[in-house]
N, C-alpha and C. Protein backbone atom coordinates (compact mmCIF):
# COMPACT_ATOMS: atom_id res chain seq x y z
N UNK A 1 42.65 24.98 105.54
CA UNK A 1 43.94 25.08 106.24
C UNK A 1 43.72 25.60 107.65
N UNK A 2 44.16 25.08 108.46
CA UNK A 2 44.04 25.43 109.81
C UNK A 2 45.01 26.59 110.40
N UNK A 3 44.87 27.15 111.39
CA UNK A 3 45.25 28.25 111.89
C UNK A 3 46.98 27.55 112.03
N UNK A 4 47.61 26.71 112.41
CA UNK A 4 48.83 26.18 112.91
C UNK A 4 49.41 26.03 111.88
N UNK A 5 48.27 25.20 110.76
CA UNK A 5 49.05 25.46 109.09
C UNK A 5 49.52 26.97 108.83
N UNK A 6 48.69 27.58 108.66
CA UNK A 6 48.87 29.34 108.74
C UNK A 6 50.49 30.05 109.22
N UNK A 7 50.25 29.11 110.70
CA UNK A 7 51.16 29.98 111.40
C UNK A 7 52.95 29.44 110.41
N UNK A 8 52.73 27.81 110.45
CA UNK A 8 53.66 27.22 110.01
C UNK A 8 54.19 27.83 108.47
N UNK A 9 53.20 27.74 107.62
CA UNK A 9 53.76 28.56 106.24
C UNK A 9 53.96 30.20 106.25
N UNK A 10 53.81 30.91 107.27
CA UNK A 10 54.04 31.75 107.34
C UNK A 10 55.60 31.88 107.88
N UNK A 11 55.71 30.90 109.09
CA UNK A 11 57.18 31.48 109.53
C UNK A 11 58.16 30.81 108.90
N UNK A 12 57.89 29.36 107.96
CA UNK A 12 58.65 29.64 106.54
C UNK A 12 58.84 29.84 105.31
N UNK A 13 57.99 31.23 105.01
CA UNK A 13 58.09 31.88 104.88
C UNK A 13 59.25 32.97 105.03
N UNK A 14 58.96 33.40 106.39
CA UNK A 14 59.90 33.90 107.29
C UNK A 14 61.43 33.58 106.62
N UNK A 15 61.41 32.01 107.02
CA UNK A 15 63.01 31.67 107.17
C UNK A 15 63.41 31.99 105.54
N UNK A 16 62.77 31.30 104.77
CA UNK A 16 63.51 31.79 103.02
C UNK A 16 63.81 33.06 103.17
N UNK A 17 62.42 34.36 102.93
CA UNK A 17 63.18 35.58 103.26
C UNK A 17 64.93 35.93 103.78
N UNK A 18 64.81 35.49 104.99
CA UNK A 18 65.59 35.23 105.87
C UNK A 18 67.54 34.96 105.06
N UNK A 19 67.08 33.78 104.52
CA UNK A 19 68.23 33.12 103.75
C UNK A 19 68.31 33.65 102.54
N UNK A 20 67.47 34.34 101.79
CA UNK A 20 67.60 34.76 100.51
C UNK A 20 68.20 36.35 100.77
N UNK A 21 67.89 37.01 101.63
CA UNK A 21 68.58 38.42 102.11
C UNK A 21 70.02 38.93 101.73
N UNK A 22 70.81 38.02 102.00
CA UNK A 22 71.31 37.83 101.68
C UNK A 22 72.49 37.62 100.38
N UNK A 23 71.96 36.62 99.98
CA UNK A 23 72.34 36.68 98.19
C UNK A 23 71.96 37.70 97.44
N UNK A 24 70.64 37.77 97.51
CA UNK A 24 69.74 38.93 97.01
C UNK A 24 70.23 40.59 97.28
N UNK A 25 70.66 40.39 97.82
CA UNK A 25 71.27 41.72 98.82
C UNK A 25 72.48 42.19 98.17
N UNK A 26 73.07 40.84 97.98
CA UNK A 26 75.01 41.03 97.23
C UNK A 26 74.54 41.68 95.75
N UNK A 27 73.31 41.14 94.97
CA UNK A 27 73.13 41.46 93.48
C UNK A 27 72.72 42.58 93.86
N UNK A 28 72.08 43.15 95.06
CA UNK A 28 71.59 45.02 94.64
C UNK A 28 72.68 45.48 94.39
N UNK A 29 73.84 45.13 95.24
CA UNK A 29 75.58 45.74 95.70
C UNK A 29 75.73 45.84 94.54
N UNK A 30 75.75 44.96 93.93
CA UNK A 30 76.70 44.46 92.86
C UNK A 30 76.46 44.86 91.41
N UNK A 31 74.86 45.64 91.58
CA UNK A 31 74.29 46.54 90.53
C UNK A 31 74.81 48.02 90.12
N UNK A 32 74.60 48.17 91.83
CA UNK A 32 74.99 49.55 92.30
C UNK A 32 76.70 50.01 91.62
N UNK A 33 77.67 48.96 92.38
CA UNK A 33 78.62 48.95 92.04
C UNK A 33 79.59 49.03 90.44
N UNK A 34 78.43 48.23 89.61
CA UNK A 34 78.59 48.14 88.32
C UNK A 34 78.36 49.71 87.65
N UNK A 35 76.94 49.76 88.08
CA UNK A 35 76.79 51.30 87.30
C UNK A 35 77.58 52.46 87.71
N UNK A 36 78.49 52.38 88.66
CA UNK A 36 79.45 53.72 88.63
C UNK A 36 81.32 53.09 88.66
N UNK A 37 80.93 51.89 88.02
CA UNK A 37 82.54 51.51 88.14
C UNK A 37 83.35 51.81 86.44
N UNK A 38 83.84 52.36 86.17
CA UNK A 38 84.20 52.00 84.91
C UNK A 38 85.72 51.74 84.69
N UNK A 39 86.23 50.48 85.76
CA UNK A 39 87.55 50.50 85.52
C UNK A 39 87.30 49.27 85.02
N UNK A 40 87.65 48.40 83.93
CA UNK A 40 87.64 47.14 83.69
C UNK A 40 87.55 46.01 84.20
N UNK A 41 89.02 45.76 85.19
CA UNK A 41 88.74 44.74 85.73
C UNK A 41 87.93 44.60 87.48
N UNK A 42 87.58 45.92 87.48
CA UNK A 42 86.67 45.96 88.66
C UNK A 42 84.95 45.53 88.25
N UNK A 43 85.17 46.01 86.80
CA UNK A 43 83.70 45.21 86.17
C UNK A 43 83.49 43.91 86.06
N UNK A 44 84.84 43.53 86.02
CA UNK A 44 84.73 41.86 85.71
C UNK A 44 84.29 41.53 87.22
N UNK A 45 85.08 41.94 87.89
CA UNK A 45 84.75 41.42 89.86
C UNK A 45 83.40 41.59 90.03
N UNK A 46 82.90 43.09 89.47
CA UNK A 46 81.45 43.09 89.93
C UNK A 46 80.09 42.36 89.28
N UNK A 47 80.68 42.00 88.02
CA UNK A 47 79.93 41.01 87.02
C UNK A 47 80.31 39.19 87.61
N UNK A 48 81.14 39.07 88.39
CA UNK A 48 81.38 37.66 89.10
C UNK A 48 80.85 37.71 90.48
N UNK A 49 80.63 38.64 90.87
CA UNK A 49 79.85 39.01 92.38
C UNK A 49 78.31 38.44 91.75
N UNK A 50 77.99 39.46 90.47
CA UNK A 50 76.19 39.11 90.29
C UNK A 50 76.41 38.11 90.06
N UNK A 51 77.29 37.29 89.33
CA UNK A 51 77.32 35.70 88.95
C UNK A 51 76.65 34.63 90.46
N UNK A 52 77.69 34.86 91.06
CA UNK A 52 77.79 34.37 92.21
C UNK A 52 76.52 34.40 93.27
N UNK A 53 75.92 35.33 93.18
CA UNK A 53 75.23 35.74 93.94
C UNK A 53 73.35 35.51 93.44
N UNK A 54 73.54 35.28 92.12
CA UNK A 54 72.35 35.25 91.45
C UNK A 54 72.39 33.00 91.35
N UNK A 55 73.17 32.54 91.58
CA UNK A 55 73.65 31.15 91.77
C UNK A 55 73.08 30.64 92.77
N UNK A 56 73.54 31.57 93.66
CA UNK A 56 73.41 31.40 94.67
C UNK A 56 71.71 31.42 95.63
N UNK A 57 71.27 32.26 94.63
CA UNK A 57 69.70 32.89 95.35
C UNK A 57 68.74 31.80 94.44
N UNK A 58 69.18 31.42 93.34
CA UNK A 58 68.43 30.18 92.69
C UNK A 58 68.37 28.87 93.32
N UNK A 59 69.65 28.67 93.85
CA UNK A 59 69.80 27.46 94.31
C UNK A 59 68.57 27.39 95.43
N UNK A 60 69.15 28.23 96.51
CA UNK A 60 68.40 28.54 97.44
C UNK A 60 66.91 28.25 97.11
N UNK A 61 65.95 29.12 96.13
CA UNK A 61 65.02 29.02 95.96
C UNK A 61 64.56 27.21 95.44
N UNK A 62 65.17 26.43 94.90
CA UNK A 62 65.44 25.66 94.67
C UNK A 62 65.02 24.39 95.93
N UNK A 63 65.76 24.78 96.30
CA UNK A 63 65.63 23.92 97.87
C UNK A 63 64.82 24.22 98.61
N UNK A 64 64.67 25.18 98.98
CA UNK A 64 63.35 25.47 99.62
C UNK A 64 61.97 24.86 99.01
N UNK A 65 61.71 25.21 97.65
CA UNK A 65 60.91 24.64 96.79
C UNK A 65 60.34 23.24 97.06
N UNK A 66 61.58 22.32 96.89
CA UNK A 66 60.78 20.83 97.49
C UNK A 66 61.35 20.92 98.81
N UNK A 67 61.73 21.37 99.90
CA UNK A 67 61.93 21.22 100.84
C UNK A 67 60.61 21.94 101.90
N UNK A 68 60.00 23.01 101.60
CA UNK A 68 59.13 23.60 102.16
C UNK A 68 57.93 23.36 101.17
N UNK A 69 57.75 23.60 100.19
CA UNK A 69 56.63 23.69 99.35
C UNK A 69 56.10 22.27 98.60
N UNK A 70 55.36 22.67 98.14
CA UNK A 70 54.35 21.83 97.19
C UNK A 70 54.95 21.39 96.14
N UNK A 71 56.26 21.44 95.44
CA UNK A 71 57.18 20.97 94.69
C UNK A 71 56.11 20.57 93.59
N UNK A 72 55.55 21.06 92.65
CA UNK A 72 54.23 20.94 91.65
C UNK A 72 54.78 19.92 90.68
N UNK A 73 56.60 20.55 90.48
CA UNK A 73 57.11 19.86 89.21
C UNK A 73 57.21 18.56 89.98
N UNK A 74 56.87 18.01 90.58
CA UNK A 74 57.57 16.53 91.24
C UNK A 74 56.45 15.78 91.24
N UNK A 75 56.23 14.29 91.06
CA UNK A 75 55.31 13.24 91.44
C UNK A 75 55.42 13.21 92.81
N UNK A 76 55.00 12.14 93.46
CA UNK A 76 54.95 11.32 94.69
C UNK A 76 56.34 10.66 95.17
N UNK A 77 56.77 10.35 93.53
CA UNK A 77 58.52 9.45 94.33
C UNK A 77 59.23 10.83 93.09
N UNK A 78 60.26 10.81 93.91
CA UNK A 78 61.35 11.96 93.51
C UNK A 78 62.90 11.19 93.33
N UNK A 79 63.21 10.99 92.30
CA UNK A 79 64.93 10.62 91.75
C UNK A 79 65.94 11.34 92.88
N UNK A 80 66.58 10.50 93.28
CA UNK A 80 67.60 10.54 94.27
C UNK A 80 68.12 11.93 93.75
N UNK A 81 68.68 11.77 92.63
CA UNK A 81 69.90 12.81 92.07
C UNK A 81 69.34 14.10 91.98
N UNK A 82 67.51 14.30 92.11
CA UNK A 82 67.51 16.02 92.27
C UNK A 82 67.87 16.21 93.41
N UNK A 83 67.86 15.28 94.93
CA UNK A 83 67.92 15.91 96.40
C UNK A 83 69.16 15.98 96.61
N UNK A 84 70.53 15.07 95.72
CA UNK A 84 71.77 15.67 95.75
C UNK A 84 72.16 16.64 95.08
N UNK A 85 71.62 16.62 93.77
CA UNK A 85 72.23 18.22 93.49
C UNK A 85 71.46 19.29 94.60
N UNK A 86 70.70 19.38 94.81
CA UNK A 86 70.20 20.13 95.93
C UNK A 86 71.03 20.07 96.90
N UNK A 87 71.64 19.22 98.03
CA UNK A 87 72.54 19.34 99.08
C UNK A 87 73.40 19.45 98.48
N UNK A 88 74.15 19.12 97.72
CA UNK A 88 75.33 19.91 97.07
C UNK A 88 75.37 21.08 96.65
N UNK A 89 74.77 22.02 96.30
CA UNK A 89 74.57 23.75 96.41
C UNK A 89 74.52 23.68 97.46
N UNK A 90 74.00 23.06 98.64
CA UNK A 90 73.71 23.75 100.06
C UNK A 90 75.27 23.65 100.89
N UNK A 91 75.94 23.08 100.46
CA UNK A 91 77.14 22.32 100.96
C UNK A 91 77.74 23.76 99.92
N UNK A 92 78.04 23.56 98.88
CA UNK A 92 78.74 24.73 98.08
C UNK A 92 79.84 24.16 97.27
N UNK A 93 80.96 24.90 97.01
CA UNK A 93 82.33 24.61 96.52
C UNK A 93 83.64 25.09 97.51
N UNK A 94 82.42 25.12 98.90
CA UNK A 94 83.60 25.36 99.86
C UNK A 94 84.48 24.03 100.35
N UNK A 95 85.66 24.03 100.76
CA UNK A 95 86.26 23.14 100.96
C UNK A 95 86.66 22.94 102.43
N UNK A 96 85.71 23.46 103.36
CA UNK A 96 85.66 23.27 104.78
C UNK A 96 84.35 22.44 104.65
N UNK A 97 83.61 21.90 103.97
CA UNK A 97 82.64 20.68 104.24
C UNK A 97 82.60 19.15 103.05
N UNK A 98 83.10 18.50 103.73
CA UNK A 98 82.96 17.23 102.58
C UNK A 98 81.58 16.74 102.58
N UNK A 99 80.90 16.11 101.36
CA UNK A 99 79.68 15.42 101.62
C UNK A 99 79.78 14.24 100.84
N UNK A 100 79.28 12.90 102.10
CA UNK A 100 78.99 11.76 101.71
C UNK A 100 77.57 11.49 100.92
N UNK A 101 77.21 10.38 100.25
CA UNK A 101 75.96 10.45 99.97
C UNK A 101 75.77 8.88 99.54
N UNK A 102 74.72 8.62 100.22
CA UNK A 102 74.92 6.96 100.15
C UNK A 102 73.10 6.79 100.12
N UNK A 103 72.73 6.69 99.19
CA UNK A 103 71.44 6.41 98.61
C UNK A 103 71.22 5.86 97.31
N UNK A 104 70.81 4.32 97.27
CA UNK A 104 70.88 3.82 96.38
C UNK A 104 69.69 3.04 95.90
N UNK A 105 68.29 3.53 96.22
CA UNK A 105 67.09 3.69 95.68
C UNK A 105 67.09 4.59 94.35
N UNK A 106 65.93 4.34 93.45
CA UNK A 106 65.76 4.51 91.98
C UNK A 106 65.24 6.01 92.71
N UNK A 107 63.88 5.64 93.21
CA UNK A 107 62.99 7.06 93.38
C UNK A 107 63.10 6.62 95.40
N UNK A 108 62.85 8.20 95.63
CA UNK A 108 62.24 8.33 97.00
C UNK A 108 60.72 8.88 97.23
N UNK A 109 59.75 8.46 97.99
CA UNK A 109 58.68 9.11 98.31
C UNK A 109 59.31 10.68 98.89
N UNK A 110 58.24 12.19 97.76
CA UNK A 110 58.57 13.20 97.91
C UNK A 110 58.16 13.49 98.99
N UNK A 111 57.84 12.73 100.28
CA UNK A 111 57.75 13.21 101.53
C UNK A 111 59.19 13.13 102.60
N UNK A 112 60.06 11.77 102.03
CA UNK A 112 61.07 11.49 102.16
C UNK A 112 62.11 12.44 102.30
N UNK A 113 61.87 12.87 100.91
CA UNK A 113 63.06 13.45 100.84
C UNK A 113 62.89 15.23 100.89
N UNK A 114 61.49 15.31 101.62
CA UNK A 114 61.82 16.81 102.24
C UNK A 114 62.07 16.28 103.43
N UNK A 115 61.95 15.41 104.36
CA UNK A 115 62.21 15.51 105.43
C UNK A 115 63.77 15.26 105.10
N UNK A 116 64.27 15.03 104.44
CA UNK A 116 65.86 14.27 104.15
C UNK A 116 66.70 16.04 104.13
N UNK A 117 66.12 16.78 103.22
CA UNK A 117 66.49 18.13 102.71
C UNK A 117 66.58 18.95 103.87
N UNK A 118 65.48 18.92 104.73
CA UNK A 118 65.35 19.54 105.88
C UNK A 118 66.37 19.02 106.95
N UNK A 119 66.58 18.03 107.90
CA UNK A 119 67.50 17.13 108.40
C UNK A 119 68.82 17.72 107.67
N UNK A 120 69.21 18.09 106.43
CA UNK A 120 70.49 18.18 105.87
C UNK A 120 70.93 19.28 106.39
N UNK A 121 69.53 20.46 105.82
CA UNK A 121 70.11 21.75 106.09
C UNK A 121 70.24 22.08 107.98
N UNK A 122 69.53 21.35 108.45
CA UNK A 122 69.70 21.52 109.88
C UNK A 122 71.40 21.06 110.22
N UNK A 123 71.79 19.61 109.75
CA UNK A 123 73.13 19.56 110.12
C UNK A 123 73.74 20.13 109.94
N UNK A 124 73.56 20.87 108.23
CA UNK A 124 75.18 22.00 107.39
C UNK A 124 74.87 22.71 108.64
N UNK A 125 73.82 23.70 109.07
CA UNK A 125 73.73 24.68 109.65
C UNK A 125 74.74 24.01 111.18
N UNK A 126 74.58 23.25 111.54
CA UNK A 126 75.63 23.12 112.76
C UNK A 126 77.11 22.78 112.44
N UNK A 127 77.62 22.40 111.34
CA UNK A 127 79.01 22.31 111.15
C UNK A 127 79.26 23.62 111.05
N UNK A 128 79.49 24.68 112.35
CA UNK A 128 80.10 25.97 112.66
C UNK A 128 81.42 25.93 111.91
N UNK A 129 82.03 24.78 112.07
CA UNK A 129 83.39 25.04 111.87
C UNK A 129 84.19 24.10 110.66
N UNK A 130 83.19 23.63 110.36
CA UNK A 130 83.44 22.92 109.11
C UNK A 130 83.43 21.32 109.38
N UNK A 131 83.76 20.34 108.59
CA UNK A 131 83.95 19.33 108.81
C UNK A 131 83.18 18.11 107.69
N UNK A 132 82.17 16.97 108.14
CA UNK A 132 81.91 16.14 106.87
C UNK A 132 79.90 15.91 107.67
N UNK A 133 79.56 16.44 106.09
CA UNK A 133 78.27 15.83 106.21
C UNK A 133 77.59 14.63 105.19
N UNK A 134 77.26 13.26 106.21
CA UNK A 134 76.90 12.34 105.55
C UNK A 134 75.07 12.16 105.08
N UNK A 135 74.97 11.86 104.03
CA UNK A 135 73.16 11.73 103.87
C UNK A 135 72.60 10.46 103.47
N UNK A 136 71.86 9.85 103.77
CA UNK A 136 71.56 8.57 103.58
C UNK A 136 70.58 8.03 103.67
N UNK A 137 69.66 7.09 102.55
CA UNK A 137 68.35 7.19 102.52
C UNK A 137 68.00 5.46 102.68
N UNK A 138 67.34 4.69 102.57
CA UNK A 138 66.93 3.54 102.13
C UNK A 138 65.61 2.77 102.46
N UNK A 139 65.10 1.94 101.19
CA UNK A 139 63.95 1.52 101.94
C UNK A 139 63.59 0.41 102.98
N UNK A 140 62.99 0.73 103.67
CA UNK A 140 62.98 -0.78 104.75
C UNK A 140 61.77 -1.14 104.77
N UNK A 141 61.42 -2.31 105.48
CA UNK A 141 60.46 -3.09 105.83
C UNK A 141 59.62 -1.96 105.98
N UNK A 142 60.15 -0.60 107.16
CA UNK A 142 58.82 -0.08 108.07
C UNK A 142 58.60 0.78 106.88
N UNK A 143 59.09 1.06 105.99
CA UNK A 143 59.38 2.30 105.25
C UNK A 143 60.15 3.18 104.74
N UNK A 144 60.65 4.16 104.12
CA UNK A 144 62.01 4.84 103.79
C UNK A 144 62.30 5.55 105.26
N UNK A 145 63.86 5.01 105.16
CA UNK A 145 64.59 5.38 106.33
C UNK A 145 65.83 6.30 106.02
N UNK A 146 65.57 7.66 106.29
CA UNK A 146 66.64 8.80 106.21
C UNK A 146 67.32 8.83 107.65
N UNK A 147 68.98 9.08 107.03
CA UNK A 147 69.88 9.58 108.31
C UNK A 147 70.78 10.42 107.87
N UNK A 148 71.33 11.35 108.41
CA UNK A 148 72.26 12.52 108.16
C UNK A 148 72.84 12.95 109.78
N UNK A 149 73.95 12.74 108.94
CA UNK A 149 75.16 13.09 110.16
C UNK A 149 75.93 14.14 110.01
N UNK A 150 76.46 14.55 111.03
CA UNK A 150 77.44 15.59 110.54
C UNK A 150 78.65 15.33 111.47
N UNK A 151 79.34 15.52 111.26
CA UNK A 151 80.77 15.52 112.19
C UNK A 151 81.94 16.25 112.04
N UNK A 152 82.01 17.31 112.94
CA UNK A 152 82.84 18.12 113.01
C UNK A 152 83.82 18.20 114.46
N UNK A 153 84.89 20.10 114.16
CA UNK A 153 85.35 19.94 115.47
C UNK A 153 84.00 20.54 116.67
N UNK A 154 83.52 21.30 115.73
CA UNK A 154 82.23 21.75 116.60
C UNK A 154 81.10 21.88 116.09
N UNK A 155 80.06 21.31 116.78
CA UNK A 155 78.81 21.12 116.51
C UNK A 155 78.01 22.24 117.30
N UNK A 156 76.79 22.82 116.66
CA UNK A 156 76.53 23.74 117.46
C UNK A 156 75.11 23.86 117.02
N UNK A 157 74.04 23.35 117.91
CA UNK A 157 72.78 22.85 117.47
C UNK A 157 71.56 23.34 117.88
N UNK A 158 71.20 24.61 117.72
CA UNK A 158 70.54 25.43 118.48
C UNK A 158 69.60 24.76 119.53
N UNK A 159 69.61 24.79 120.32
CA UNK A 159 68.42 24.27 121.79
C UNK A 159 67.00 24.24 121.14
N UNK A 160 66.27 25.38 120.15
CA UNK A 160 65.04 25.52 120.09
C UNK A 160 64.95 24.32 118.82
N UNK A 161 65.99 24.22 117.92
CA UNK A 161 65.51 23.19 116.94
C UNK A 161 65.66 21.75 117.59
N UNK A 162 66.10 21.46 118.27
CA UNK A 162 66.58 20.52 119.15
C UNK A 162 65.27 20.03 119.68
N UNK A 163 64.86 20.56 120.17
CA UNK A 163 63.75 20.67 121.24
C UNK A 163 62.73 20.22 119.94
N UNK A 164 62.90 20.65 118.90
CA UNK A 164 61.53 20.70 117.96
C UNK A 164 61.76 19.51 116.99
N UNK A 165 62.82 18.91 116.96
CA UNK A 165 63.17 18.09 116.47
C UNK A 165 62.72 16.53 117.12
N UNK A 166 63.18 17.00 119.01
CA UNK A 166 62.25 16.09 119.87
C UNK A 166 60.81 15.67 119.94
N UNK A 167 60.09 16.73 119.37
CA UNK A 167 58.78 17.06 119.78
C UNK A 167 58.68 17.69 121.40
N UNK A 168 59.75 18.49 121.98
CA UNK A 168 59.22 19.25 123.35
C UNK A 168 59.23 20.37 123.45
N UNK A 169 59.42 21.36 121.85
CA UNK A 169 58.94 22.57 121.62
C UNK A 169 57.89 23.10 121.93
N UNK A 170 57.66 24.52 123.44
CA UNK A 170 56.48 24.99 123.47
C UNK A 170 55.92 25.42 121.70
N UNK A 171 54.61 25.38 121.85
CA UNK A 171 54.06 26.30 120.83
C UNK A 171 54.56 27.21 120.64
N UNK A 172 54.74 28.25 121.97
CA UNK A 172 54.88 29.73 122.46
C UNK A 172 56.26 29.95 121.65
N UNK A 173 57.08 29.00 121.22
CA UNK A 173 58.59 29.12 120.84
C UNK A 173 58.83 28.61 119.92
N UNK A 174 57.56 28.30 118.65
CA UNK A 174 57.57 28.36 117.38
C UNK A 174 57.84 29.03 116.46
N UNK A 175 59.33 29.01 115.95
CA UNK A 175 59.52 30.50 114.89
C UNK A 175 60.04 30.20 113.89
N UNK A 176 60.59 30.60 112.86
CA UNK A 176 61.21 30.89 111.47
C UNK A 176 62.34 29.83 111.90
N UNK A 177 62.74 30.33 113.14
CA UNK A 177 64.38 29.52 113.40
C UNK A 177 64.12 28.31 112.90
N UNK A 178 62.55 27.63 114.03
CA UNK A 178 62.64 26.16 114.53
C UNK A 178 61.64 25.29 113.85
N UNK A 179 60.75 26.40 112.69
CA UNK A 179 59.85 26.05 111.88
C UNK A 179 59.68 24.78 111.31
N UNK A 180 61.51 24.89 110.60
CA UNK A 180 61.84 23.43 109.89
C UNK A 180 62.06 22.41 110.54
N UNK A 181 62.38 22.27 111.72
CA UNK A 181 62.97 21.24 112.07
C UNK A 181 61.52 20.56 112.70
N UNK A 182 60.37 21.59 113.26
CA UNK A 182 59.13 21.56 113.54
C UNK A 182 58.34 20.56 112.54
N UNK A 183 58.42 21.36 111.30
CA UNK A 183 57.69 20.54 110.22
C UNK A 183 58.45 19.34 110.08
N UNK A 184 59.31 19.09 110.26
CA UNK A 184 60.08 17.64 109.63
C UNK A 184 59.44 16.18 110.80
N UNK A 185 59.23 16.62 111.93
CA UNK A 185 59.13 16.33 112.73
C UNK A 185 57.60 15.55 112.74
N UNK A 186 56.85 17.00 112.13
CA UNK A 186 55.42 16.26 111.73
C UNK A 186 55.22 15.78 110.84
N UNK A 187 56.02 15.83 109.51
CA UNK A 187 55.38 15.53 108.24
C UNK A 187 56.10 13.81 108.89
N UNK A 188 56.98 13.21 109.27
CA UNK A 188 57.27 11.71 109.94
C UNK A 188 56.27 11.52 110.75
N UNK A 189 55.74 11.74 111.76
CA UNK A 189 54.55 11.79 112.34
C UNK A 189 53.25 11.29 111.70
N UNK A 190 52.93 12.46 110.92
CA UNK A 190 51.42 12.62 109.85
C UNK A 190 51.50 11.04 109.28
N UNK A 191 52.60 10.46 108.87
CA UNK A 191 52.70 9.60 107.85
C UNK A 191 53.21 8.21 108.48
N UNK A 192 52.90 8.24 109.99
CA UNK A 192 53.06 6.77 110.61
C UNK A 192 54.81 6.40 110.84
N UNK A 193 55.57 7.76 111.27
CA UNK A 193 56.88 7.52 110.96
C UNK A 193 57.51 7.83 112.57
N UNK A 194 58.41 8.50 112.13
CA UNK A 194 59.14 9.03 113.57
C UNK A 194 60.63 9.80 112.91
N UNK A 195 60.84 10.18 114.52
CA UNK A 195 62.04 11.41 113.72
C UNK A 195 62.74 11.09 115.13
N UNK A 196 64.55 10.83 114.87
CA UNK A 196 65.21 11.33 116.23
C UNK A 196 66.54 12.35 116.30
N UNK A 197 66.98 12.77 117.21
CA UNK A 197 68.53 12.79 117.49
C UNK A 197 69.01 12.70 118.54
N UNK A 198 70.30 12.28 117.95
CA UNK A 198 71.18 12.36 119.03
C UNK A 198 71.37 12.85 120.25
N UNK A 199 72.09 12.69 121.20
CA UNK A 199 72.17 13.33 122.46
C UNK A 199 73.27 14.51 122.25
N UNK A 200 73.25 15.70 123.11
CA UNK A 200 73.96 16.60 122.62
C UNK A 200 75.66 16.26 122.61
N UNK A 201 76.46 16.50 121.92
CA UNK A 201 78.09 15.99 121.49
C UNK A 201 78.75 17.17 121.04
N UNK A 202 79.96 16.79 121.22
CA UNK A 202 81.06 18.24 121.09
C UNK A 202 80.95 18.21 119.68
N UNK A 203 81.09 17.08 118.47
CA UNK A 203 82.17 16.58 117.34
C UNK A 203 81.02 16.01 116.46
N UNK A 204 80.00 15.34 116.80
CA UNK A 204 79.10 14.80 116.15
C UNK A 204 77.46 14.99 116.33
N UNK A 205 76.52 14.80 115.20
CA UNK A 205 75.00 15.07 115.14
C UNK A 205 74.78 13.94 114.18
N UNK A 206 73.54 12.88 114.58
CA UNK A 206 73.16 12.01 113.92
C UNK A 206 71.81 12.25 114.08
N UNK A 207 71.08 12.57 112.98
CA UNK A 207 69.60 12.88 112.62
C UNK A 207 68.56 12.10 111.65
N UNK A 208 67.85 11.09 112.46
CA UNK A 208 67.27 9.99 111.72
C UNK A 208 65.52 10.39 111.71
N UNK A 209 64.91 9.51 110.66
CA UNK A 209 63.77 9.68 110.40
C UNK A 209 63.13 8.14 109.66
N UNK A 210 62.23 7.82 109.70
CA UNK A 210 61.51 6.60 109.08
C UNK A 210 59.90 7.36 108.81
N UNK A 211 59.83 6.75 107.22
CA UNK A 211 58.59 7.31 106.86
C UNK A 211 57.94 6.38 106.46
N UNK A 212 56.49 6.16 106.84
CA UNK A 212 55.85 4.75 106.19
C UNK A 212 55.42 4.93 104.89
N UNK A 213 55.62 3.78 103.79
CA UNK A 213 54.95 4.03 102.69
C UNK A 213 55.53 3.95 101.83
């Protein structure tokens, strides 16, 4: 493994930490809270908090899993329907994001569909304000071709993933933030592919990728 590999699994690394803090954080609360509550239905709240919150930190781990990692349990081609239930936890049961899903391949190459997972969570992460995220896979001539859109009233797309998404990320400004959008970028690359987006927009993000193979 090379030093850049290193740096790369380290800063996501980083980012899970990061996102799991979180959830993980609500179940200490929610421990704490339990062992000195003894009014009934404040137990029930604090026993639907750990619910919630322990859901929540699985999922997570979940996605990350084939999205960052070595996904052990998976072959080479991966069934459409684990990478939607996957964006569907990432999406939630909130009702400020609708999700389309238009993939109608048997299996995807599991290189596919981390770059697909990655691309997703980059768009949820810019629907600031809610709105509809579309995901969409298929095979073509050059190879499997992923796109994910998002469209909202505001889009809000950090500059450094942007940049890394381009390929015009210094090194020097490689972090946890821009890690993913970094790796997605190469693993299309490594594999004879390509990765784009859009130009920057108030309302919309369209995030494409082609992978050979």
């Amino acid at each position: 493994m090379t030093q850049n590999s290193l740096d790369i699994a380290a800063l996501l690394c980083s980012k899970l930490c990061h996102d799991l803090l979180s959830p993980v954080g609500a179940i200490n609360n929610g421990l704490e809270l339990l062992e000195d509550e003894t009014d009934p239905e404040m137990r029930d709240r604090c026993l639907e908090l750990l619910s919630d919150s322990a859901v929540a930190s699985a999922n997570k781990l979940k996605y990350f899993r084939l999205a960052f990692g070595a996904a052990g349990g998976f072959g080479d081609q991966v069934d459409p329907a684990e990478a939607k239930q996957l964006v569907e936890s990432l999406v939630g049961d909130q009702e400020k994001i609708a999700l389309g899903w238009a993939v109608q391949s048997a299996t995807l190459p599991k290189k596919a569909v981390k770059i697909l997972l990655n691309l997703a969570m980059i768009a949820r992460e810019a629907l600031v304000r809610g709105g509809r995220l579309d995901v969409g896979a298929e095979a073509g001539e050059q190879g499997t071709e992923v796109v994910v859109r998002a469209e909202g009233p505001k889009i809000a797309l950090d500059e450094g993933i942007r940049a890394a998404l381009e390929g015009t990320l210094a090194d020097s400004d490689l972090s946890a933030r821009t890690a993913a959008a970094w790796m997605s970028r190469e693993l299309a690359l490594q594999n004879n592919g390509d990765l784009r987006v859009s130009p920057p927009a108030e309302s919309e993000l369209l995030l494409g990728a082609i992978v050979a193979g």
